[in-house]
PDB file of N, CA and C in Angstrom:
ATOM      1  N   UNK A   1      62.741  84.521  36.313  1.00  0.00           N
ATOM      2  CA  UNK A   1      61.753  83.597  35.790  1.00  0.00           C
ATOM      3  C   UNK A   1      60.427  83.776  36.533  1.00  0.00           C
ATOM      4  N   UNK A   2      59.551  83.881  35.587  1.00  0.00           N
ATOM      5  CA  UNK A   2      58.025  83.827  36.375  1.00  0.00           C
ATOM      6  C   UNK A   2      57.888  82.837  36.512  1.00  0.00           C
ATOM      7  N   UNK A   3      56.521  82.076  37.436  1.00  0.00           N
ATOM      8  CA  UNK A   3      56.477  80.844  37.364  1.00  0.00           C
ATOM      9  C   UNK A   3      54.891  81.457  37.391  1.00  0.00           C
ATOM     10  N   UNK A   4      53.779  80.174  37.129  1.00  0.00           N
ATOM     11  CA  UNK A   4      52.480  80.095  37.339  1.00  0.00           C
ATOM     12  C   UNK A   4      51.767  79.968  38.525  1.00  0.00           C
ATOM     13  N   UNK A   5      50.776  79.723  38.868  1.00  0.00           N
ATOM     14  CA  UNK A   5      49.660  79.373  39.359  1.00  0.00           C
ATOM     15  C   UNK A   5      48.559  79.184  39.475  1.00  0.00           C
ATOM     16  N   UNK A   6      48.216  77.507  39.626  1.00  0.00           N
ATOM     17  CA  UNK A   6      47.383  77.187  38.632  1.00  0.00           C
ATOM     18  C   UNK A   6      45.943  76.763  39.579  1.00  0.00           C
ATOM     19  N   UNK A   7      46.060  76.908  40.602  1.00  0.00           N
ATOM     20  CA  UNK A   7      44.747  76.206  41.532  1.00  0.00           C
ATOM     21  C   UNK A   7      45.019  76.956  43.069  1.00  0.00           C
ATOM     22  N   UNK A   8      44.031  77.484  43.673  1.00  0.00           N
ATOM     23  CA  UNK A   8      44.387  77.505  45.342  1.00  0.00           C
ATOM     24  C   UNK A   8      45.290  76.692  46.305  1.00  0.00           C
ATOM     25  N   UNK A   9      45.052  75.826  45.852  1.00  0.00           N
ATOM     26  CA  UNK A   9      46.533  74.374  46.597  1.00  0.00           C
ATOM     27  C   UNK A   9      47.698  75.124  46.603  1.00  0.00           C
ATOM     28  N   UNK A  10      47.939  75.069  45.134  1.00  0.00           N
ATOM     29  CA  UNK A  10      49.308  75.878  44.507  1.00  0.00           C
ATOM     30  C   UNK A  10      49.513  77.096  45.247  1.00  0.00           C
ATOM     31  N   UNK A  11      48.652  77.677  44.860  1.00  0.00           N
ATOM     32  CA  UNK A  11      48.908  79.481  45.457  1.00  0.00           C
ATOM     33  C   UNK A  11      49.106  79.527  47.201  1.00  0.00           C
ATOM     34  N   UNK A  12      48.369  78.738  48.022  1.00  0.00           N
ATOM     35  CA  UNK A  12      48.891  78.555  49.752  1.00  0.00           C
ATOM     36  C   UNK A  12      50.007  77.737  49.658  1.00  0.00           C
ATOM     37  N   UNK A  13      50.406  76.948  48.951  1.00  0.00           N
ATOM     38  CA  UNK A  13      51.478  76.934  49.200  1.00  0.00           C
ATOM     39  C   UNK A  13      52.984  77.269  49.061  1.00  0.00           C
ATOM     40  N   UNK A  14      52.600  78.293  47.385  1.00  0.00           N
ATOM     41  CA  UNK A  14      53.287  79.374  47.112  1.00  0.00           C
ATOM     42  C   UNK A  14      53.889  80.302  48.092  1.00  0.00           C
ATOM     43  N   UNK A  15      52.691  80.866  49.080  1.00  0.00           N
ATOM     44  CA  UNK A  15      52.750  82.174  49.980  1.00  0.00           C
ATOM     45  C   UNK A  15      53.597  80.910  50.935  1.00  0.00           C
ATOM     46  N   UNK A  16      53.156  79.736  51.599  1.00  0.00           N
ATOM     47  CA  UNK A  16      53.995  79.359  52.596  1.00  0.00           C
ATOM     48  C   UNK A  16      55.277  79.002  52.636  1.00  0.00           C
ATOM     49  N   UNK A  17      55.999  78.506  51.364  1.00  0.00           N
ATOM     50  CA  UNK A  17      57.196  78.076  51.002  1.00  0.00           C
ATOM     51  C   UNK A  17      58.658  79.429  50.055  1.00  0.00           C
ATOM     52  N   UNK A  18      57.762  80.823  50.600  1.00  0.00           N
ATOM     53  CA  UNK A  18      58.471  81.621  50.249  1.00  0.00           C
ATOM     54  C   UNK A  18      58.505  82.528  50.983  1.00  0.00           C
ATOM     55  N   UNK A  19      59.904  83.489  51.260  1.00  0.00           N
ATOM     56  CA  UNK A  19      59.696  84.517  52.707  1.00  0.00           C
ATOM     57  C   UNK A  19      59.544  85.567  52.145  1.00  0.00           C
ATOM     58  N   UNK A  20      60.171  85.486  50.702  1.00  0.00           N
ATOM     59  CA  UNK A  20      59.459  86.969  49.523  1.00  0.00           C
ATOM     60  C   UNK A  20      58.744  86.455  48.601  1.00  0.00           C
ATOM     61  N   UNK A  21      57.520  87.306  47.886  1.00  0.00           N
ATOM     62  CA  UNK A  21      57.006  86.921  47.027  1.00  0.00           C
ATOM     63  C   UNK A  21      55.849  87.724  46.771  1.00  0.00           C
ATOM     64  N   UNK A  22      55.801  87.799  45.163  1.00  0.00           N
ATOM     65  CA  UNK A  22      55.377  89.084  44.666  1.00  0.00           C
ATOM     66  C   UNK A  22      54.138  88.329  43.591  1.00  0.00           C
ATOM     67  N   UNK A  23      52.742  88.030  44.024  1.00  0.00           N
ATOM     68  CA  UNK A  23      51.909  87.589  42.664  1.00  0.00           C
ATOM     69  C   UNK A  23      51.596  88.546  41.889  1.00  0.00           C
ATOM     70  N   UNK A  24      51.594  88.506  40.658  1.00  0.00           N
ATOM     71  CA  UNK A  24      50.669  89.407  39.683  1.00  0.00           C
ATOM     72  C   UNK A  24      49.664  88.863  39.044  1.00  0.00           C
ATOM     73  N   UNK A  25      48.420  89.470  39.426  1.00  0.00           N
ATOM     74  CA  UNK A  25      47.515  88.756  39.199  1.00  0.00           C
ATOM     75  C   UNK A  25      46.699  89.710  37.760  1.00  0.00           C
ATOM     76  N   UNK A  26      46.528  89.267  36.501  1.00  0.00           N
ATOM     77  CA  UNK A  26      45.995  90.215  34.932  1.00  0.00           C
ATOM     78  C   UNK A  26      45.676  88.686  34.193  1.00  0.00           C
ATOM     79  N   UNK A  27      45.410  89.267  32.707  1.00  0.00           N
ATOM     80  CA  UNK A  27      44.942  88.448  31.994  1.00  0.00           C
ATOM     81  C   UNK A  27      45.709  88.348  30.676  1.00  0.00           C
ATOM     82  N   UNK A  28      45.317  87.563  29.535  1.00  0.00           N
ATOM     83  CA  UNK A  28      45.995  87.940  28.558  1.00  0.00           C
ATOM     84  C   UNK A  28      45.336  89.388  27.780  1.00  0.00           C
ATOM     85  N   UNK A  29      44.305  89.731  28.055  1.00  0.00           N
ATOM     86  CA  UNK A  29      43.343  90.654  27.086  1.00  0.00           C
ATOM     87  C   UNK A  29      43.398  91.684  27.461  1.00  0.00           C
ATOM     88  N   UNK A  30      44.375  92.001  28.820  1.00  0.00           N
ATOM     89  CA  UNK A  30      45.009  93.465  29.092  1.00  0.00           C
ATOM     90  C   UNK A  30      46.328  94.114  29.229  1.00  0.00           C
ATOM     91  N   UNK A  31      46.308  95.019  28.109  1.00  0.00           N
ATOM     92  CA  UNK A  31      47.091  95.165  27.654  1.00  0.00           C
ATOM     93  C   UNK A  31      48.152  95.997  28.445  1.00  0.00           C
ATOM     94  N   UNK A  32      48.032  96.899  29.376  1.00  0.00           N
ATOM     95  CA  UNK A  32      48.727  97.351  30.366  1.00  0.00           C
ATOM     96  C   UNK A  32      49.494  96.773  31.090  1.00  0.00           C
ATOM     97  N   UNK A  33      49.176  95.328  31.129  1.00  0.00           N
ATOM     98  CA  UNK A  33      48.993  94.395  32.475  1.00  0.00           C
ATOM     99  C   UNK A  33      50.659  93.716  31.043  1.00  0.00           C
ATOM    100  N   UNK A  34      50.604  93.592  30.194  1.00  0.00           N
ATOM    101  CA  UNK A  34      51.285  92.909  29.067  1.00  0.00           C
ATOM    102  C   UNK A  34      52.879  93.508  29.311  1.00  0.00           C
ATOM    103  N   UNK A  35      53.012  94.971  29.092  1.00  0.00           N
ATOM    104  CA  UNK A  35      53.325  96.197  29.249  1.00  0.00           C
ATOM    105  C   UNK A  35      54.738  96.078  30.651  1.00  0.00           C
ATOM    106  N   UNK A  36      53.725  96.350  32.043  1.00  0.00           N
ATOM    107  CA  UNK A  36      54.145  95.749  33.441  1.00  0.00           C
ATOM    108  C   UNK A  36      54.767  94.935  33.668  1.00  0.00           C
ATOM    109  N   UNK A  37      54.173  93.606  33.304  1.00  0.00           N
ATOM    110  CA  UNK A  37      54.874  92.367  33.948  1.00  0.00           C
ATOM    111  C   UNK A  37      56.205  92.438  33.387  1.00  0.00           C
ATOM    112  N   UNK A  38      57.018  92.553  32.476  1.00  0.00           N
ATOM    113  CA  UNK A  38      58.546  92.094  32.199  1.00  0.00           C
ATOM    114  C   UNK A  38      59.360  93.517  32.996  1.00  0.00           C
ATOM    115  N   UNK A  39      58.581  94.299  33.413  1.00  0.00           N
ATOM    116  CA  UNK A  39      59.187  95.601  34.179  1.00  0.00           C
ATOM    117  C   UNK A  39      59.258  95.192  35.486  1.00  0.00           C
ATOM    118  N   UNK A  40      58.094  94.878  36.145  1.00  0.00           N
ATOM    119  CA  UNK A  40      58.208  94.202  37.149  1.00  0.00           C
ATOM    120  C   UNK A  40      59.098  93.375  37.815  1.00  0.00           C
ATOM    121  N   UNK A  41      59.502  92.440  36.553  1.00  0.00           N
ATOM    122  CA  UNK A  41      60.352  91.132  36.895  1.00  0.00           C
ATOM    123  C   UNK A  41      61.377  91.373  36.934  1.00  0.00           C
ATOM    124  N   UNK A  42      61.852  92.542  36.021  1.00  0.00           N
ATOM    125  CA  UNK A  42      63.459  93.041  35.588  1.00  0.00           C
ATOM    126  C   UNK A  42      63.443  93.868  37.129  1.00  0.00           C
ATOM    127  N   UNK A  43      62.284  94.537  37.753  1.00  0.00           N
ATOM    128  CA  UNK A  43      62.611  95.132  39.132  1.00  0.00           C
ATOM    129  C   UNK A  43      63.240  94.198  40.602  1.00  0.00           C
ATOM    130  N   UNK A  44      62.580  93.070  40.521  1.00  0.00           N
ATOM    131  CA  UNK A  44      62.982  92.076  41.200  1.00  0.00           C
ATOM    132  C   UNK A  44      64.199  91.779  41.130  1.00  0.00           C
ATOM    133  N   UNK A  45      64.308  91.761  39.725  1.00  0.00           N
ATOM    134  CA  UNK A  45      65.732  90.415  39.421  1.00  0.00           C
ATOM    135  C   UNK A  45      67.183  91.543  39.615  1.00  0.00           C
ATOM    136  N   UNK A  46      66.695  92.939  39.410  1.00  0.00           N
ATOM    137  CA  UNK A  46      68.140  93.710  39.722  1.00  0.00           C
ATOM    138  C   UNK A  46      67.695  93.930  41.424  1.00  0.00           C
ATOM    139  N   UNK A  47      66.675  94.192  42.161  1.00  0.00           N
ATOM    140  CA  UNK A  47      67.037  94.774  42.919  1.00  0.00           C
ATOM    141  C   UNK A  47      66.826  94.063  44.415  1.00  0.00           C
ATOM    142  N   UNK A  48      65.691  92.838  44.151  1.00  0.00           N
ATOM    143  CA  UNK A  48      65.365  92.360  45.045  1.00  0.00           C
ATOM    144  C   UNK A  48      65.268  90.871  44.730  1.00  0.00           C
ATOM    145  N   UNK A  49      66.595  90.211  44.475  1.00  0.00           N
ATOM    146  CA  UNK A  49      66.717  88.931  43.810  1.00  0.00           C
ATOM    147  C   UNK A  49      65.726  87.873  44.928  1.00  0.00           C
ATOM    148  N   UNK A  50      65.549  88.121  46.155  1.00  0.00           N
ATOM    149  CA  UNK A  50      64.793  87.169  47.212  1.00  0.00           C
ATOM    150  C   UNK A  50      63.738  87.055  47.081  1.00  0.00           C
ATOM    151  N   UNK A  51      62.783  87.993  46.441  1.00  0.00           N
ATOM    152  CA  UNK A  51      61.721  88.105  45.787  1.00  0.00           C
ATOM    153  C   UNK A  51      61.017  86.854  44.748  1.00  0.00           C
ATOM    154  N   UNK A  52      60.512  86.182  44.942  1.00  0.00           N
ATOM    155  CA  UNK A  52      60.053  85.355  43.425  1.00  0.00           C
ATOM    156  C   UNK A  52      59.043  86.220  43.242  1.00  0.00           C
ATOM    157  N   UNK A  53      58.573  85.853  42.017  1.00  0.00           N
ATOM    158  CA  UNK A  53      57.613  86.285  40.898  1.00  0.00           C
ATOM    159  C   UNK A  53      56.877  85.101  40.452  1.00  0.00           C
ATOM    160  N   UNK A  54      55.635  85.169  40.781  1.00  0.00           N
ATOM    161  CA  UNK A  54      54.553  84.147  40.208  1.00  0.00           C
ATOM    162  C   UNK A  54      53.189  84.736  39.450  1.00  0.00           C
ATOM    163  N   UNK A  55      52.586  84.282  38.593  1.00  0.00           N
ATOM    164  CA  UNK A  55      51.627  85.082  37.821  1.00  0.00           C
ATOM    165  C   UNK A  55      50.410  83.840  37.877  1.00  0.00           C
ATOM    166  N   UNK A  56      49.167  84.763  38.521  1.00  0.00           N
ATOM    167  CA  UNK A  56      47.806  84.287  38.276  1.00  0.00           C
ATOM    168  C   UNK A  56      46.874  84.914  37.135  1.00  0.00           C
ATOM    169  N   UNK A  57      46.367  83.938  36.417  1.00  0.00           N
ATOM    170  CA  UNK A  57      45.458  84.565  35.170  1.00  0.00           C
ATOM    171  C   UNK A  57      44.260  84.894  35.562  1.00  0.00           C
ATOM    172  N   UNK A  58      42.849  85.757  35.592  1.00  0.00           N
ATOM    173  CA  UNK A  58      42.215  86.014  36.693  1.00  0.00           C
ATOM    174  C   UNK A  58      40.786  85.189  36.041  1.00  0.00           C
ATOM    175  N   UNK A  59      41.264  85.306  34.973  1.00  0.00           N
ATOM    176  CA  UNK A  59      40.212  84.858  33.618  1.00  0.00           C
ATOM    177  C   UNK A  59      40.124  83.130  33.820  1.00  0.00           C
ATOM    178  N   UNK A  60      41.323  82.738  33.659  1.00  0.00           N
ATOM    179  CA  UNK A  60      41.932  80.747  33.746  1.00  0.00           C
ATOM    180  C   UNK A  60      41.608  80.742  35.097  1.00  0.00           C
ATOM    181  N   UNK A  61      41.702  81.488  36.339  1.00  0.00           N
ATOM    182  CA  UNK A  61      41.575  80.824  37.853  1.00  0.00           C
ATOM    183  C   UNK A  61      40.641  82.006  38.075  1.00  0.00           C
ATOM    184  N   UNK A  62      39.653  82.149  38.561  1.00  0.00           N
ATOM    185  CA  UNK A  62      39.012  82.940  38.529  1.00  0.00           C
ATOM    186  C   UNK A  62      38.708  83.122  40.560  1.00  0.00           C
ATOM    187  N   UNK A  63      38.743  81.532  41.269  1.00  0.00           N
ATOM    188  CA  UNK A  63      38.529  81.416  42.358  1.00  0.00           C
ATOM    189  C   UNK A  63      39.880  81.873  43.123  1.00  0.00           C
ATOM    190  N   UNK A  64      41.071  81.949  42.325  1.00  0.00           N
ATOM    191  CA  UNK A  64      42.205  82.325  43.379  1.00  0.00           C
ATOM    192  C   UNK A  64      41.762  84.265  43.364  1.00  0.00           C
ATOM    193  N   UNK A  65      41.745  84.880  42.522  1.00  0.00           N
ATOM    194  CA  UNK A  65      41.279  86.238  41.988  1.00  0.00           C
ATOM    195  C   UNK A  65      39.982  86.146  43.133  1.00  0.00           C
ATOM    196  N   UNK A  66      39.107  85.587  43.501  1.00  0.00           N
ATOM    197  CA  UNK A  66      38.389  85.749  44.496  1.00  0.00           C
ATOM    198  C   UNK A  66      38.271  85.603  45.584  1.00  0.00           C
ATOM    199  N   UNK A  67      39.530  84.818  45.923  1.00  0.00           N
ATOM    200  CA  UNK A  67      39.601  84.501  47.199  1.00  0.00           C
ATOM    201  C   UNK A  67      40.497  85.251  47.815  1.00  0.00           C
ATOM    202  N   UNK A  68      41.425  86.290  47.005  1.00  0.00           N
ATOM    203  CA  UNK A  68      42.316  87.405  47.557  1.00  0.00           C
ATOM    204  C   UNK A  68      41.490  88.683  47.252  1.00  0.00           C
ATOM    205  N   UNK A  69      40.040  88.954  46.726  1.00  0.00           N
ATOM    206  CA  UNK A  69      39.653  89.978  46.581  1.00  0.00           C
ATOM    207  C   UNK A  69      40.166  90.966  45.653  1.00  0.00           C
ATOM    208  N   UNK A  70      40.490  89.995  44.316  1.00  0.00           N
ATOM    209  CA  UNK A  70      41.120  90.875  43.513  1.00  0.00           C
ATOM    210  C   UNK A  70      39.884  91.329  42.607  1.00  0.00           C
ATOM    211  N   UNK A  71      39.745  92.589  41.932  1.00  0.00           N
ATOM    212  CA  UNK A  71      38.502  92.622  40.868  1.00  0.00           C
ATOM    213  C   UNK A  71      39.233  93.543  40.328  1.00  0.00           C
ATOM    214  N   UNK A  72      40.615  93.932  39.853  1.00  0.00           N
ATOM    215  CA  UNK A  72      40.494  94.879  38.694  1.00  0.00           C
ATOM    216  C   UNK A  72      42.369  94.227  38.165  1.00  0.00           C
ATOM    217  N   UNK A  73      42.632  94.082  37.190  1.00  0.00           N
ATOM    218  CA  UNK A  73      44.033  93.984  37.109  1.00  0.00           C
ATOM    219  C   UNK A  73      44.613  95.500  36.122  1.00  0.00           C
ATOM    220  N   UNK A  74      45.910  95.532  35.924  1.00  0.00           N
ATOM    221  CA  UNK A  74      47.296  94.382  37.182  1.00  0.00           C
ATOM    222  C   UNK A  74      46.716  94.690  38.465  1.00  0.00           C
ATOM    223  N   UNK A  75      46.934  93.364  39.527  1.00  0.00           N
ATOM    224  CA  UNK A  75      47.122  93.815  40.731  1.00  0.00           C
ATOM    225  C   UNK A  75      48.240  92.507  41.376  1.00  0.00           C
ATOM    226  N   UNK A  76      49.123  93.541  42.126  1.00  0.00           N
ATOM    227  CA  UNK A  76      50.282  92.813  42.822  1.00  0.00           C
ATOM    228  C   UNK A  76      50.104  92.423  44.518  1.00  0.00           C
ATOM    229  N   UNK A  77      50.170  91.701  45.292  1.00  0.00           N
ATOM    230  CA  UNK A  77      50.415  91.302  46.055  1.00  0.00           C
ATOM    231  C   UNK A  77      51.573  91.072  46.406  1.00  0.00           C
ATOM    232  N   UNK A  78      52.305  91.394  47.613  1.00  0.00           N
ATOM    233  CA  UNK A  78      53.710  91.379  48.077  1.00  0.00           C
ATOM    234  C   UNK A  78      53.587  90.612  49.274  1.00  0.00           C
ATOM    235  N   UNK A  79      54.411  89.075  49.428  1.00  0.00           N
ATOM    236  CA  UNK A  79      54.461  88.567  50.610  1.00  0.00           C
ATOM    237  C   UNK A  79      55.317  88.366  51.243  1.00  0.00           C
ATOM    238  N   UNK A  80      55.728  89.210  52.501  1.00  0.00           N
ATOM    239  CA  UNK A  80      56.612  88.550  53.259  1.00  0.00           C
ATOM    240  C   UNK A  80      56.486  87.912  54.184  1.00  0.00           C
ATOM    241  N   UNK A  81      57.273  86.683  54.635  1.00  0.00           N
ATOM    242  CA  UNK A  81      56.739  85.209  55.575  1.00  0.00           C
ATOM    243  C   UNK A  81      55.537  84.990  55.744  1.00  0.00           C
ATOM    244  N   UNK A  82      55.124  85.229  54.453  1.00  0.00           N
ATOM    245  CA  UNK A  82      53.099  84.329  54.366  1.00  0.00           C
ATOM    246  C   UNK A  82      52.557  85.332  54.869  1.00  0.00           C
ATOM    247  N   UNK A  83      53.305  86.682  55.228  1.00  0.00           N
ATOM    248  CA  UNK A  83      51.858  87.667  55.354  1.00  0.00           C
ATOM    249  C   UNK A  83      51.990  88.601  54.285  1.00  0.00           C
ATOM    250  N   UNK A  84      51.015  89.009  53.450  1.00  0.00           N
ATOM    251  CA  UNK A  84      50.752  90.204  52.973  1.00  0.00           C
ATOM    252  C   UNK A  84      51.562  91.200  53.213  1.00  0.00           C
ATOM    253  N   UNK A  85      52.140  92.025  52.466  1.00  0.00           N
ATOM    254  CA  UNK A  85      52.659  93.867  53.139  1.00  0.00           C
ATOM    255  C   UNK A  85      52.250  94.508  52.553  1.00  0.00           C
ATOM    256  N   UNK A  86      51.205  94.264  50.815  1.00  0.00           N
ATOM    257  CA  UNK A  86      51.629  95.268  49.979  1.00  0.00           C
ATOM    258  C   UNK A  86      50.597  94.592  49.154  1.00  0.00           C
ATOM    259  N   UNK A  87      49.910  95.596  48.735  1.00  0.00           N
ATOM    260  CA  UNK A  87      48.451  95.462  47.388  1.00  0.00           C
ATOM    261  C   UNK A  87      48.273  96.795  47.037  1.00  0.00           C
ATOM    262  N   UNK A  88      49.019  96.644  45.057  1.00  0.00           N
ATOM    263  CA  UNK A  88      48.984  97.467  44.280  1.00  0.00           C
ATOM    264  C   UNK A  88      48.034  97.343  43.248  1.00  0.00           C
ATOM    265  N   UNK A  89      46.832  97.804  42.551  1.00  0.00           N
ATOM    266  CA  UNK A  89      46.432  97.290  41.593  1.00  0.00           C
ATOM    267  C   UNK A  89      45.884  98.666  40.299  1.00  0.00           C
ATOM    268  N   UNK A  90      46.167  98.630  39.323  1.00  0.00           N
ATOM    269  CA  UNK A  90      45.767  99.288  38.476  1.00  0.00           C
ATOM    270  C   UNK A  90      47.013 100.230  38.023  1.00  0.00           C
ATOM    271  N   UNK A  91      47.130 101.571  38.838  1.00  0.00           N
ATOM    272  CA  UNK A  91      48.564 102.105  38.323  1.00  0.00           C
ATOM    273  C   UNK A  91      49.568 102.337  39.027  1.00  0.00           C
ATOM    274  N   UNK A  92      50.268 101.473  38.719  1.00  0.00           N
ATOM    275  CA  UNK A  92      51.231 101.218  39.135  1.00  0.00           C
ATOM    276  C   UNK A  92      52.603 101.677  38.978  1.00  0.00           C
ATOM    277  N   UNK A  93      53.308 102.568  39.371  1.00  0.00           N
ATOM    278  CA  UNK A  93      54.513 102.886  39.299  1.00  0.00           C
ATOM    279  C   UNK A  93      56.186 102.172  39.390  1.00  0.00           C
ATOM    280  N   UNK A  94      56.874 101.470  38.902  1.00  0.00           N
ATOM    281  CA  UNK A  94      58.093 100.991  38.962  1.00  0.00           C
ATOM    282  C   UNK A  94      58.825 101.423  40.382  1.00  0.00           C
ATOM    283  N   UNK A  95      59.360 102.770  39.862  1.00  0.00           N
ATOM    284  CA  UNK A  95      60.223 103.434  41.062  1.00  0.00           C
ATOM    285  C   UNK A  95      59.778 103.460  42.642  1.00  0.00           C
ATOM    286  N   UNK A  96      57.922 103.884  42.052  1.00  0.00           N
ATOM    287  CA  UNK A  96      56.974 104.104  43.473  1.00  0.00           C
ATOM    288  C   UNK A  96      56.908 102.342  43.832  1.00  0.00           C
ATOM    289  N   UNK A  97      57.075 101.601  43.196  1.00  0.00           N
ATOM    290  CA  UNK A  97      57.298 100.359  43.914  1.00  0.00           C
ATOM    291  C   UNK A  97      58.526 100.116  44.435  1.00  0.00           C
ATOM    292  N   UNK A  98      59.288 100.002  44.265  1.00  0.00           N
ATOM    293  CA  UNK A  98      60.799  99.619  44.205  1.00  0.00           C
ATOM    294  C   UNK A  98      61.079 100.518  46.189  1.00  0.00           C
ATOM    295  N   UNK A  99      60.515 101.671  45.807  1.00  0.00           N
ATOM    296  CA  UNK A  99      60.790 102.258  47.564  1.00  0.00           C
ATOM    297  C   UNK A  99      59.942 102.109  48.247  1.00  0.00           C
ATOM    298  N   UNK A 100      59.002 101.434  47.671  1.00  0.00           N
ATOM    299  CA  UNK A 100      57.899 100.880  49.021  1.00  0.00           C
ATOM    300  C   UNK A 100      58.613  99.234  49.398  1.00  0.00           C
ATOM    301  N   UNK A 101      58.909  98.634  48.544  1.00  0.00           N
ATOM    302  CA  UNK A 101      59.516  97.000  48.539  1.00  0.00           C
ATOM    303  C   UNK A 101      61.215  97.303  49.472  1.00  0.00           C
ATOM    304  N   UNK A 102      62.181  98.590  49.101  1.00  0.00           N
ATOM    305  CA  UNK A 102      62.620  98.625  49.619  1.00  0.00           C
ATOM    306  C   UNK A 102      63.706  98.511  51.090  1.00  0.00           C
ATOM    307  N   UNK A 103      62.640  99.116  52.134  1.00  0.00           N
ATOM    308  CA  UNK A 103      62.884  98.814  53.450  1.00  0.00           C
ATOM    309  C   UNK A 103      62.617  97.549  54.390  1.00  0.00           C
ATOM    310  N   UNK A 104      61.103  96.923  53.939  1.00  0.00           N
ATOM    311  CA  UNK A 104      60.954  95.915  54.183  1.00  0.00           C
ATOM    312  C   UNK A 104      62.459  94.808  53.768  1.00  0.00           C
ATOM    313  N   UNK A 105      62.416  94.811  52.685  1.00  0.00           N
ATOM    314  CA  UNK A 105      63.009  93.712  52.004  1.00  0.00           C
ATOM    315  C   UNK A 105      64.680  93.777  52.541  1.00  0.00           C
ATOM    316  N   UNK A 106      64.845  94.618  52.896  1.00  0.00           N
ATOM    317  CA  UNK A 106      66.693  94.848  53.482  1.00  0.00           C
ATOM    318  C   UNK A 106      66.553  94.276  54.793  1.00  0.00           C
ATOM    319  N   UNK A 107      65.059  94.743  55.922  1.00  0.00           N
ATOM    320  CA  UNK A 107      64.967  94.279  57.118  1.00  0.00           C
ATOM    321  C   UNK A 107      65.511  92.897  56.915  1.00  0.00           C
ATOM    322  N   UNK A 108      64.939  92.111  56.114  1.00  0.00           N
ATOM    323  CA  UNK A 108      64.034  90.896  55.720  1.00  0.00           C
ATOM    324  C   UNK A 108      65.109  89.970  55.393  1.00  0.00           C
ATOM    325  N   UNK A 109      66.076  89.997  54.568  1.00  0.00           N
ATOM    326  CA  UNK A 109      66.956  90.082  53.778  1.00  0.00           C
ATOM    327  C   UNK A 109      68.533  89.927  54.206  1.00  0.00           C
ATOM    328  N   UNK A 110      69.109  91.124  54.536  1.00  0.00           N
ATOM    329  CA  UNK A 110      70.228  91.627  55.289  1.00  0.00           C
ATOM    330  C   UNK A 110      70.648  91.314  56.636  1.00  0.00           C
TER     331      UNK A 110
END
């Protein structure tokens, strides 16, 4: 399940109340970004169930998209215990994600 995010409040306390967590931050009007996200989620949900999945619209929140320095979508953010590990944005690979999320996430995890 994706969930939203709808204001900066939301989103710090997203990153603080999760030890994995993966935002995707696109819009509805890109179509790549349309494409990704249910690949994405199906990557999580087989391989890295600790992971949540939350989605920012960059267009509807425009100040969370600026306050992480996002300017081009898709772009993913990967958090583990409220820090950052991982900013992907534009092309993005499945597999080339999955072994970068990998090692961390077993440390993390296991």
């Amino acid at each position: 399940m994706i969930n939203t995010i709808t204001s900066i409040e939301d989103y710090n306390k997203t990153i603080e109340n999760n030890p994995g967590l993966l935002v995707y931050f696109s819009h509805e009007k890109c179509n790549v970004c349309k494409v990704l996200k249910p690949k994405i989620a199906e990557l999580l949900q087989k391989n890295f169930p600790n992971i949540k999945m939350y989605y920012s619209d960059t267009v509807i929140n425009p100040e969370i998209a600026a306050q992480n320095s996002i300017f081009t979508v898709p772009t993913i953010l990967i958090f583990f215990d409220g820090k950052e590990f991982l900013r992907k944005s534009r092309n993005i690979g499945i597999e080339e994600l999955r072994k970068e999320i990998e090692r961390p996430y077993h440390l993390m995890f296991d």
